[in-house]
C-alpha atoms as a PDB file:
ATOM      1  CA  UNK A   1     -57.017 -40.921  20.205  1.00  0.00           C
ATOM      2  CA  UNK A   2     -58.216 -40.150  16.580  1.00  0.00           C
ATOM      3  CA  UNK A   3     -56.243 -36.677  17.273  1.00  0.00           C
ATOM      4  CA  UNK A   4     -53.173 -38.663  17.904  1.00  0.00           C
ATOM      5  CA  UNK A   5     -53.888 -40.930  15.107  1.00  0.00           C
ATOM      6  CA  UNK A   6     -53.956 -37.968  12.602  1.00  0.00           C
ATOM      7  CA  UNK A   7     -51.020 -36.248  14.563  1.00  0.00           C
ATOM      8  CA  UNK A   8     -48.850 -39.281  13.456  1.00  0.00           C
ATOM      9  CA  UNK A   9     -50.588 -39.702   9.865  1.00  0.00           C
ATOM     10  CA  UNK A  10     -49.259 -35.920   9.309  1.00  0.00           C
ATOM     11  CA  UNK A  11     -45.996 -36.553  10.848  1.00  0.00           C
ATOM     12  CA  UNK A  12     -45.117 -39.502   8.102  1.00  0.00           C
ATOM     13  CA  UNK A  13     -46.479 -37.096   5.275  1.00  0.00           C
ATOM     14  CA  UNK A  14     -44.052 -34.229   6.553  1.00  0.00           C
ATOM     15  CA  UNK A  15     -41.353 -36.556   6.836  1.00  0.00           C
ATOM     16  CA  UNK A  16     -41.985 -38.134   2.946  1.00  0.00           C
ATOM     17  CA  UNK A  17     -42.580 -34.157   2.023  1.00  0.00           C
ATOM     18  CA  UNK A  18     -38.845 -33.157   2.834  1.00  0.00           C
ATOM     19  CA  UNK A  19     -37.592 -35.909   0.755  1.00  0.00           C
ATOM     20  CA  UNK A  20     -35.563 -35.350  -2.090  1.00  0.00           C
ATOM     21  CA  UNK A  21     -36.691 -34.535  -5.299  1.00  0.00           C
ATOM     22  CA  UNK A  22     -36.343 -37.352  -8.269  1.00  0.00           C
ATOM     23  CA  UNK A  23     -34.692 -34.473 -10.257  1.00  0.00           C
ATOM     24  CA  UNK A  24     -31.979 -34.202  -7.890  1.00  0.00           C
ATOM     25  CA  UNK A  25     -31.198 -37.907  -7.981  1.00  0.00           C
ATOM     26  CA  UNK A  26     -31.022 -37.967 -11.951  1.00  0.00           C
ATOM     27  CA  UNK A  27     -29.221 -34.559 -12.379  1.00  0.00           C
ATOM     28  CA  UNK A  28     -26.228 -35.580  -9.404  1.00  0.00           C
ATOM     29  CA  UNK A  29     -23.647 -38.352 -10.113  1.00  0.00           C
ATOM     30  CA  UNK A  30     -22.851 -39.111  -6.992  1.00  0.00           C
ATOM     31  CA  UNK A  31     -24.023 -43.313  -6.699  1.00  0.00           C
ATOM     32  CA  UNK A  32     -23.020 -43.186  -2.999  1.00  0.00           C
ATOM     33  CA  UNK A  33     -25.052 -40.100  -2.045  1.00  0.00           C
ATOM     34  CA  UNK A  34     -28.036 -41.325  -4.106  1.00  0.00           C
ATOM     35  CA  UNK A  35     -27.909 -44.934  -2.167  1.00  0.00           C
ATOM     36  CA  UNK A  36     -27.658 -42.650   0.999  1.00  0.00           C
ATOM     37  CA  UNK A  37     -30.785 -40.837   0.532  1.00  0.00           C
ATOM     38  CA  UNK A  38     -32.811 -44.019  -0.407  1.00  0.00           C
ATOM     39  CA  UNK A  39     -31.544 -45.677   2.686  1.00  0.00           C
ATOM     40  CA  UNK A  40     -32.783 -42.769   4.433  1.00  0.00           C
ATOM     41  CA  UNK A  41     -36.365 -42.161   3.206  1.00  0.00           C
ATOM     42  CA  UNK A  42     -36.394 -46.101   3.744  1.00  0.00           C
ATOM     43  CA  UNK A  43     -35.796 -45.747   7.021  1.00  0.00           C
ATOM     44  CA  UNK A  44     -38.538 -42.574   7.748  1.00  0.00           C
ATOM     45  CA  UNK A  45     -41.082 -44.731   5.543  1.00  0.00           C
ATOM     46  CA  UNK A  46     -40.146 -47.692   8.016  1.00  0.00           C
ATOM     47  CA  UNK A  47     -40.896 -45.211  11.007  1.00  0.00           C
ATOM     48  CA  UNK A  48     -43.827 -44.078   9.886  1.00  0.00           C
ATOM     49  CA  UNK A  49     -45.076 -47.524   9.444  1.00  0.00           C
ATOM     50  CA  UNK A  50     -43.983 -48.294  13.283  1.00  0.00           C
ATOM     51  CA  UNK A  51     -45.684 -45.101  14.640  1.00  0.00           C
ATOM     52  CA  UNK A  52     -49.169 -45.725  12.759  1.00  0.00           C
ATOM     53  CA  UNK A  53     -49.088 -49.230  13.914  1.00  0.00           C
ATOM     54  CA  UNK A  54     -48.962 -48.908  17.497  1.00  0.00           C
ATOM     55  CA  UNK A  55     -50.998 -45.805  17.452  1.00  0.00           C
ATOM     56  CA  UNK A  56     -54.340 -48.738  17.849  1.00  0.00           C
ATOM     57  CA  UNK A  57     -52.889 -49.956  20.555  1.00  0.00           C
ATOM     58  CA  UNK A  58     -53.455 -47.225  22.423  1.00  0.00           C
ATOM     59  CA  UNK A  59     -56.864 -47.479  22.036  1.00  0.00           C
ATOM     60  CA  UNK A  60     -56.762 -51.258  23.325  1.00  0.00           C
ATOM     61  CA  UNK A  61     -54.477 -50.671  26.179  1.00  0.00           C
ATOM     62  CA  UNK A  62     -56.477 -49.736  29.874  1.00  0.00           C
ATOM     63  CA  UNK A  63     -53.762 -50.166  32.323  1.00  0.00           C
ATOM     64  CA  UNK A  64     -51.966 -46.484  32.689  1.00  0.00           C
ATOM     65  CA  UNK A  65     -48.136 -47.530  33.060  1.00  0.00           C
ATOM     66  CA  UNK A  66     -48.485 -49.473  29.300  1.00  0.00           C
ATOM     67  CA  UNK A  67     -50.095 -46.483  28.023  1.00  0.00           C
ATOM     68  CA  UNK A  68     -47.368 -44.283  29.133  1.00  0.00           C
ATOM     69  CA  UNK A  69     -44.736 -46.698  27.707  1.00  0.00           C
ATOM     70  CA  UNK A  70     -46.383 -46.990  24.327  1.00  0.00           C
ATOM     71  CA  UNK A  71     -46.611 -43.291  24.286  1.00  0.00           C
ATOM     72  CA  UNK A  72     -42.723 -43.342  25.022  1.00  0.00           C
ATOM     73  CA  UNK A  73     -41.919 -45.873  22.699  1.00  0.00           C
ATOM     74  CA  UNK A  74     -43.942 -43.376  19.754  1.00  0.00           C
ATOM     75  CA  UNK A  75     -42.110 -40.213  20.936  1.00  0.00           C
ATOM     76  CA  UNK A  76     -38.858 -42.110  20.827  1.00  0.00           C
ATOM     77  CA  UNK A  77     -39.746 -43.233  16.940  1.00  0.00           C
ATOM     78  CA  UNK A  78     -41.071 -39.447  16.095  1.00  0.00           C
ATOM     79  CA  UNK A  79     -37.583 -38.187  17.443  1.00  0.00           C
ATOM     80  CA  UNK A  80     -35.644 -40.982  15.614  1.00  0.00           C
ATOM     81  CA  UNK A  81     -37.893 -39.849  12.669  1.00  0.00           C
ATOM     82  CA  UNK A  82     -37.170 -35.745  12.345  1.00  0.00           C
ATOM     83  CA  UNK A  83     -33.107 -36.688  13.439  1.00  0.00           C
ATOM     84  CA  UNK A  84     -33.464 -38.512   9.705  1.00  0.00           C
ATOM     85  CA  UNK A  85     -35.133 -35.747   8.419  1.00  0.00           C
ATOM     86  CA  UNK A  86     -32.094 -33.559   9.139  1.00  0.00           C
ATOM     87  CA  UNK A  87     -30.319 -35.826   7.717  1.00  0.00           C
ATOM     88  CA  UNK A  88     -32.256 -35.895   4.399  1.00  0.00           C
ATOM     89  CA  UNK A  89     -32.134 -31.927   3.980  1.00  0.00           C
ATOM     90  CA  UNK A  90     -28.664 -31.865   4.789  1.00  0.00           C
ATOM     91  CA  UNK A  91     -27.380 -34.205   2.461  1.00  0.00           C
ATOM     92  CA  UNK A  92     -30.507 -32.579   0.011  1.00  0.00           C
ATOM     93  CA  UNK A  93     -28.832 -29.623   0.411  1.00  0.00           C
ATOM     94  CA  UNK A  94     -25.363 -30.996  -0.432  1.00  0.00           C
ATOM     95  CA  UNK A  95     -26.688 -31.860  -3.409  1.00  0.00           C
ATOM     96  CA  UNK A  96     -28.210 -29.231  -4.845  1.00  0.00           C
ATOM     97  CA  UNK A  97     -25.037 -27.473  -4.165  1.00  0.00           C
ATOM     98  CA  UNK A  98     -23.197 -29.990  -5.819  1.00  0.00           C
ATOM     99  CA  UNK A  99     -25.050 -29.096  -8.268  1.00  0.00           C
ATOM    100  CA  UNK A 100     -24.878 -25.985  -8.915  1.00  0.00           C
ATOM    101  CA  UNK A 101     -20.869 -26.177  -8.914  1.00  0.00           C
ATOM    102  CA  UNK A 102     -20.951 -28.930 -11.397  1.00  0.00           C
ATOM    103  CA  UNK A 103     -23.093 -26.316 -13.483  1.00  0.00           C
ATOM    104  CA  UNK A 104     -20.844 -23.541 -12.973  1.00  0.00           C
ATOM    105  CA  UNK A 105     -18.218 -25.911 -13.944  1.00  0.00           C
ATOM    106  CA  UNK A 106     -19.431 -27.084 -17.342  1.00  0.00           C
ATOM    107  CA  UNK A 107     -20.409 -23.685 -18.152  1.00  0.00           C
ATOM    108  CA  UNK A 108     -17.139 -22.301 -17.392  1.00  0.00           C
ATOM    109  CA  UNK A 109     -15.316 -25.173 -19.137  1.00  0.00           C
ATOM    110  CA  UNK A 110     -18.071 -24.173 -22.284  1.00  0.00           C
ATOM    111  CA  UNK A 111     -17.045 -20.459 -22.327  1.00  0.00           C
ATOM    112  CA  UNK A 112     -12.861 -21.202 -22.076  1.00  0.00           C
ATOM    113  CA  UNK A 113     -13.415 -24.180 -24.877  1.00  0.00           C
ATOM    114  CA  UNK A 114     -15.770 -21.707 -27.461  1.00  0.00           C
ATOM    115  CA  UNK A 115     -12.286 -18.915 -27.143  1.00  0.00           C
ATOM    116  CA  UNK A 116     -10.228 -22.199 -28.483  1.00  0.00           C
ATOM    117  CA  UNK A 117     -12.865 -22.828 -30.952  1.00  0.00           C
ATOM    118  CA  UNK A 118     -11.487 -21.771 -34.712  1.00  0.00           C
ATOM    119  CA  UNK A 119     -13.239 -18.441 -35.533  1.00  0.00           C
ATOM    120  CA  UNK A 120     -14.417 -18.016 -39.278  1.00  0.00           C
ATOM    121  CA  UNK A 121     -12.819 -14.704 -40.488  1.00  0.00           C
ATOM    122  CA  UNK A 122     -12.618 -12.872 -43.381  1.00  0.00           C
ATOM    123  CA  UNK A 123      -8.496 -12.443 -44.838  1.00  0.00           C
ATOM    124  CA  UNK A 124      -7.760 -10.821 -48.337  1.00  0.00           C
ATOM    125  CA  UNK A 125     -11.219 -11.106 -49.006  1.00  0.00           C
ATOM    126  CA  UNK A 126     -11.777 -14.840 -48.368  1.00  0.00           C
ATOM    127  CA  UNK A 127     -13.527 -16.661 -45.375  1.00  0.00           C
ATOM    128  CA  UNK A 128     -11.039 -18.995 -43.804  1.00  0.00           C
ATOM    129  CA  UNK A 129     -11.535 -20.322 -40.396  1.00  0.00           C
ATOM    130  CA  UNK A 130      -8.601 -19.290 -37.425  1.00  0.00           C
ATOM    131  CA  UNK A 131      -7.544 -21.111 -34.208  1.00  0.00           C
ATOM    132  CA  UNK A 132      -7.493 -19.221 -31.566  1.00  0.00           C
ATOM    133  CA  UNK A 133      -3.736 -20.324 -31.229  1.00  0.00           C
ATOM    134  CA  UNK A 134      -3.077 -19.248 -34.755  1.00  0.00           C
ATOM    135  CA  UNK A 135      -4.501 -16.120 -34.524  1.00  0.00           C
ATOM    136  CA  UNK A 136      -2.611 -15.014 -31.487  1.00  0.00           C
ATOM    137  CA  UNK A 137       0.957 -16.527 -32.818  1.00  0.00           C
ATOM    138  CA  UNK A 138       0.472 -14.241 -36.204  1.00  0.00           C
ATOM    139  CA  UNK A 139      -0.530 -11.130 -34.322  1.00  0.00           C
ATOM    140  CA  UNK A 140       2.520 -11.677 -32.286  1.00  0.00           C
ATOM    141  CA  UNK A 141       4.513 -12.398 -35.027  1.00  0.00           C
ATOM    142  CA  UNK A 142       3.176  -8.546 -37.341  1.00  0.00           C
ATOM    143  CA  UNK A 143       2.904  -6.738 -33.733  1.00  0.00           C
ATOM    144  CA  UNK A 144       7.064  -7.120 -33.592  1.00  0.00           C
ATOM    145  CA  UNK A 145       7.416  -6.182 -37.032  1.00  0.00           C
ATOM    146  CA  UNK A 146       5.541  -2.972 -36.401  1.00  0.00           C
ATOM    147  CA  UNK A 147       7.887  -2.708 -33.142  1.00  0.00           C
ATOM    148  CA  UNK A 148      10.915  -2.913 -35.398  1.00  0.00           C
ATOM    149  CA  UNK A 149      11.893  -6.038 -34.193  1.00  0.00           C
ATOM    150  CA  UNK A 150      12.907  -7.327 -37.576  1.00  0.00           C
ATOM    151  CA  UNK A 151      14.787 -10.350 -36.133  1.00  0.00           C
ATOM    152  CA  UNK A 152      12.436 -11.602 -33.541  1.00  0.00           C
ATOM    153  CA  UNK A 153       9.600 -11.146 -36.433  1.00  0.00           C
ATOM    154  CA  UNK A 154      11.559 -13.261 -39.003  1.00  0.00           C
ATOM    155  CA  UNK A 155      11.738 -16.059 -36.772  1.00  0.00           C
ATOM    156  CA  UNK A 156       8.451 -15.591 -35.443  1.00  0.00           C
ATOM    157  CA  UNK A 157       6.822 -15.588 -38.768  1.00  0.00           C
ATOM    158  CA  UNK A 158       8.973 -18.567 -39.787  1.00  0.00           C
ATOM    159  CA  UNK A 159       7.947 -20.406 -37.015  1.00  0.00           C
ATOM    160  CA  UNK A 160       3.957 -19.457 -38.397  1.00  0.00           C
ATOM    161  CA  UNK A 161       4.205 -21.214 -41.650  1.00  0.00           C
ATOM    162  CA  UNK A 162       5.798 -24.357 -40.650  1.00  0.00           C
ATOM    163  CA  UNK A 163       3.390 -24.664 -37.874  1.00  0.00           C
ATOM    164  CA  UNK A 164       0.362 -23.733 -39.881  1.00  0.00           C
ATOM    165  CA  UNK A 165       1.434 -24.914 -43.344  1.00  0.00           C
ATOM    166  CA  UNK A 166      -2.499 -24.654 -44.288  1.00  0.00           C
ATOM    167  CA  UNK A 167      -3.393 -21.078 -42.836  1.00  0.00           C
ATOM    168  CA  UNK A 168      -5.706 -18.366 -44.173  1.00  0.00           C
ATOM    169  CA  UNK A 169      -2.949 -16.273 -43.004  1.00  0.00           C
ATOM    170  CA  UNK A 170      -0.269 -17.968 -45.612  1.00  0.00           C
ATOM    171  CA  UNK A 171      -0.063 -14.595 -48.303  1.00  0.00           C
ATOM    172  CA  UNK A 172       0.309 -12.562 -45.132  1.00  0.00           C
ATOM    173  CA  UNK A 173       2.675 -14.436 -43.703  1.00  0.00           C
ATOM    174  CA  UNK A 174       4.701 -14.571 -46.929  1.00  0.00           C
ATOM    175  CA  UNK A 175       4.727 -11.059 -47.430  1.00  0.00           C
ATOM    176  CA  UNK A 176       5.533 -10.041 -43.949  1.00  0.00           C
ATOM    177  CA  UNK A 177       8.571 -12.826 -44.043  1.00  0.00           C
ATOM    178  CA  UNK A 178      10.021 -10.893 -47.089  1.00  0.00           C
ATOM    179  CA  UNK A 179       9.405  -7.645 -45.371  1.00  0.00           C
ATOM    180  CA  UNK A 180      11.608  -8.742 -42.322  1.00  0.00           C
ATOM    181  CA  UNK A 181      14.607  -9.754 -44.739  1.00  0.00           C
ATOM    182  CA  UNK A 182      13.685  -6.449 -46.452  1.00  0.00           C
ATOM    183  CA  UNK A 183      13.711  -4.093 -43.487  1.00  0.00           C
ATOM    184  CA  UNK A 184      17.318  -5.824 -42.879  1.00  0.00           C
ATOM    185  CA  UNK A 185      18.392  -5.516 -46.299  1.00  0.00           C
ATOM    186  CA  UNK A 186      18.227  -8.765 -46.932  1.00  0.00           C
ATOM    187  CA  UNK A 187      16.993  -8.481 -50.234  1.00  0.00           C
ATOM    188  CA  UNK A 188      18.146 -11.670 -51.852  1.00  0.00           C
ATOM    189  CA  UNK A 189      16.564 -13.645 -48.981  1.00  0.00           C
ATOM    190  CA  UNK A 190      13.468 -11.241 -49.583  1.00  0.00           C
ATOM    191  CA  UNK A 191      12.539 -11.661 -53.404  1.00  0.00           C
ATOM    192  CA  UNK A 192      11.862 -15.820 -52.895  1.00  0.00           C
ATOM    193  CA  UNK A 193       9.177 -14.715 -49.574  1.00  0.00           C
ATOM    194  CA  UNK A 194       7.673 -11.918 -51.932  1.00  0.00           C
ATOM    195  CA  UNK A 195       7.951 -13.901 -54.734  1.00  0.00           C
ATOM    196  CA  UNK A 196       5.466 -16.944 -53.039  1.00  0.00           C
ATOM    197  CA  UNK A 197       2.917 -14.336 -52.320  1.00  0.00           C
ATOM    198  CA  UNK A 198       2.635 -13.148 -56.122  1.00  0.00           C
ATOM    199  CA  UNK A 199       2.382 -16.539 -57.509  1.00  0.00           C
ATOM    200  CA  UNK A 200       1.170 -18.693 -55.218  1.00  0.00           C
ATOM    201  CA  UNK A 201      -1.633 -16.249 -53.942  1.00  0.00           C
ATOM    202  CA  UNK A 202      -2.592 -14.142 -56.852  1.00  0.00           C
ATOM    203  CA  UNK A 203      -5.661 -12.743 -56.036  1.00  0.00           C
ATOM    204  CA  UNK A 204      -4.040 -11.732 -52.003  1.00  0.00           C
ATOM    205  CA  UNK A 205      -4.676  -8.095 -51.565  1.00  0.00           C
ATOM    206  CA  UNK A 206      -0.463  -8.341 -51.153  1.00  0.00           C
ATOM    207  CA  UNK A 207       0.501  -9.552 -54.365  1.00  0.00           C
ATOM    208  CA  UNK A 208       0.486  -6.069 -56.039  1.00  0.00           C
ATOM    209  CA  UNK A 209       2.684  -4.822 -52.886  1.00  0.00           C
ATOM    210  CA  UNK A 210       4.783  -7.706 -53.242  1.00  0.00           C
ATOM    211  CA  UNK A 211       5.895  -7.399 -57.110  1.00  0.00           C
ATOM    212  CA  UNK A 212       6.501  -3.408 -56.200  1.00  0.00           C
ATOM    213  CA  UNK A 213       9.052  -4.836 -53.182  1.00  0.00           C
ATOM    214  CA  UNK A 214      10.183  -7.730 -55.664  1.00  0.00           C
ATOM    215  CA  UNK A 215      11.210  -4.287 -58.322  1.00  0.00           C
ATOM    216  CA  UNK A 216      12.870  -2.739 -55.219  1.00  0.00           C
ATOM    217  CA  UNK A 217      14.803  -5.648 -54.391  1.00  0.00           C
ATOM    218  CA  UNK A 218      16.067  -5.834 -57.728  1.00  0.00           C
ATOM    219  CA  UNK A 219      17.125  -2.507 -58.099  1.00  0.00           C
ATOM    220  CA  UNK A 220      19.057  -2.799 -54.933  1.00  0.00           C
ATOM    221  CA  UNK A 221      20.552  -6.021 -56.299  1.00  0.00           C
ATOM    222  CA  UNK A 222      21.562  -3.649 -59.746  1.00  0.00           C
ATOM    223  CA  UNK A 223      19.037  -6.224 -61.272  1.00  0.00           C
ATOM    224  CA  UNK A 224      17.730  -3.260 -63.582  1.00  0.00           C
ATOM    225  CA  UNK A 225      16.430  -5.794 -66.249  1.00  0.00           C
ATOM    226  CA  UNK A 226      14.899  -7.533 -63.870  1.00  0.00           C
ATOM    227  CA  UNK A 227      12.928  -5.006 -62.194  1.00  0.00           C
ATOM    228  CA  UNK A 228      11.797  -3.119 -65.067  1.00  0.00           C
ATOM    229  CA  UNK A 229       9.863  -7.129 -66.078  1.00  0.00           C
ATOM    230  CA  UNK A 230       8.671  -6.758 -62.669  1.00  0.00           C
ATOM    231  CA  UNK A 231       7.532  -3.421 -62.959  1.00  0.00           C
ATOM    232  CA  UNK A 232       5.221  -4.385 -66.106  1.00  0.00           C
ATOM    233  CA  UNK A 233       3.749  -7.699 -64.975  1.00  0.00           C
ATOM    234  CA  UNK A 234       2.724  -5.217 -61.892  1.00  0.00           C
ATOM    235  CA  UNK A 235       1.261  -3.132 -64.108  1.00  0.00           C
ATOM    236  CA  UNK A 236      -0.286  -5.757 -66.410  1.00  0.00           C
ATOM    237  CA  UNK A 237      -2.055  -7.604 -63.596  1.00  0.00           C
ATOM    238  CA  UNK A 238      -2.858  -5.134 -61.203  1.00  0.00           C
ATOM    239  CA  UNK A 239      -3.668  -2.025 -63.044  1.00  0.00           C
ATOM    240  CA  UNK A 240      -5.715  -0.242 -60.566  1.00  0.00           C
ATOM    241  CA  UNK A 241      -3.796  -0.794 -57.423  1.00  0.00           C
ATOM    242  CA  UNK A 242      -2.204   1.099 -55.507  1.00  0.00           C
ATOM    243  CA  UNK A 243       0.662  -0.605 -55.966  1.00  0.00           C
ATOM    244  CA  UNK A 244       1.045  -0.161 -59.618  1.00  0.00           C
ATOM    245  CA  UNK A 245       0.250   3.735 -59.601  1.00  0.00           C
ATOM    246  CA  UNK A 246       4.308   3.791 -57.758  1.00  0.00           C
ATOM    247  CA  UNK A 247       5.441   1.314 -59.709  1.00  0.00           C
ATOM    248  CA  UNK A 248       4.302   3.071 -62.937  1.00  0.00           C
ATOM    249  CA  UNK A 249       6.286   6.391 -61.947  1.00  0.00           C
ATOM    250  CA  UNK A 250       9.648   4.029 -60.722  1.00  0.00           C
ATOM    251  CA  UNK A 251       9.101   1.710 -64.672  1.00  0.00           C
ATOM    252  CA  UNK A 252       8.958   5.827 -66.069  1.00  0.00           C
ATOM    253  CA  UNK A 253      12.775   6.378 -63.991  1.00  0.00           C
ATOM    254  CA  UNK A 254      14.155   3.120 -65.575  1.00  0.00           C
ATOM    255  CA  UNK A 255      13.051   4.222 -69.109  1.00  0.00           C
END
């Protein structure tokens, strides 16, 4: 009888054993599942309790056919008992699945929200922060330029600055603008784009490149006056640029 006795004592610490973990409870949101699974270890704690308290009365009962049926009436709770423990690692290990999706989830949701994240980047020598949106509309935008899409780029790089009216990209944008009106021969539409880039932005690594396409302009326009002024303000503020080594030999051909 003491074998039994231990037999069922091990039984009940098997069945708490396969229980699941307070981690799992606290990491899965699930209220319904989590109500489940106390239910359930209620219900193998209640067993337990059953099969240790009529284990005694084995020892108390002499007639054969009770014995038999309180033997029966054990067995019966013991198989009622591991059924719930299926139960419990089944719906443990529909948790810990659960789990790991709802991990693979947020991580995936954290890597797709860090690419929309604004990138800090470094643009005519300043660092100015980018949305990932911004970025891609402005490469777009200079990638059919360099196509020779002059058209498509105008409106493309129009559509930039009025959507991002505060970019880091702004001189760029300017100059690129004027370049699409200049490619096209636009040249009167040009001079205003080229013209934001050398006042407005100054110290843009385009504002030397600018005033030389300004002087172009104007020498298409038979603005001769006009472009030899821009010629020496070129030269005056940007003496070492590339910029102003051309313009210097175009000022000499006006002279």
């Amino acid at each position: 009888m003491k074998q039994y006795r231990s037999a069922t004592g091990a039984a009940l610490l098997a069945a708490l054993l396969v229980s699941v973990p307070f981690q799992a409870h606290a990491l899965f949101e699930d209220a319904d599942a989590r109500r489940e699974i106390i239910k359930l270890r209620k219900q193998v704690e209640e067993l337990g309790s059953k099969i240790d308290s009529r284990a005694p009365l084995l020892e108390q009962k002499a007639d054969k056919k009770s014995l038999i049926d309180l033997i029966g009436d054990i067995e019966k709770l013991r198989s009622e008992m591991a059924a719930l423990r299926g139960q419990l690692e089944v719906l443990s290990n529909e948790l810990n699945n659960a789990q790991k999706r709802q991990k693979d989830f947020y991580n995936d949701l954290d890597q797709r929200l860090r690419k929309l994240e604004p990138q800090r980047l470094s643009i005519d020598g300043r660092d100015v922060e980018v949305d990932k949106t911004e970025q891609v509309a402005f490469d777009r935008a200079l990638a059919e330029f360099k196509a020779g899409n002059h058209q498509a780029a105008n409106q493309s790089f129009s559509a930039f600055l009025q959507r991002y009216p505060e970019s880091g990209y702004l001189p760029q944008a300017y100059f690129w603008l004027g370049s699409t009106f200049f490619a096209q021969q636009e040249c009167a539409k040009a001079i205003p784009a080229y013209q934001t880039v050398a006042t407005r932005f100054p110290n843009s690594q385009k504002a030397p490149e600018a005033l030389l396409n300004i002087a172009s302009c104007q020498l298409d326009l038979k603005d001769k006056g006009g472009a030899r002024e821009t010629l020496e303000q070129l030269l005056k503020k940007y003496p070492s640029s590339t910029a102003a080594g051309m313009g210097k030999e175009r000022l000499g051909e006006l002279k």
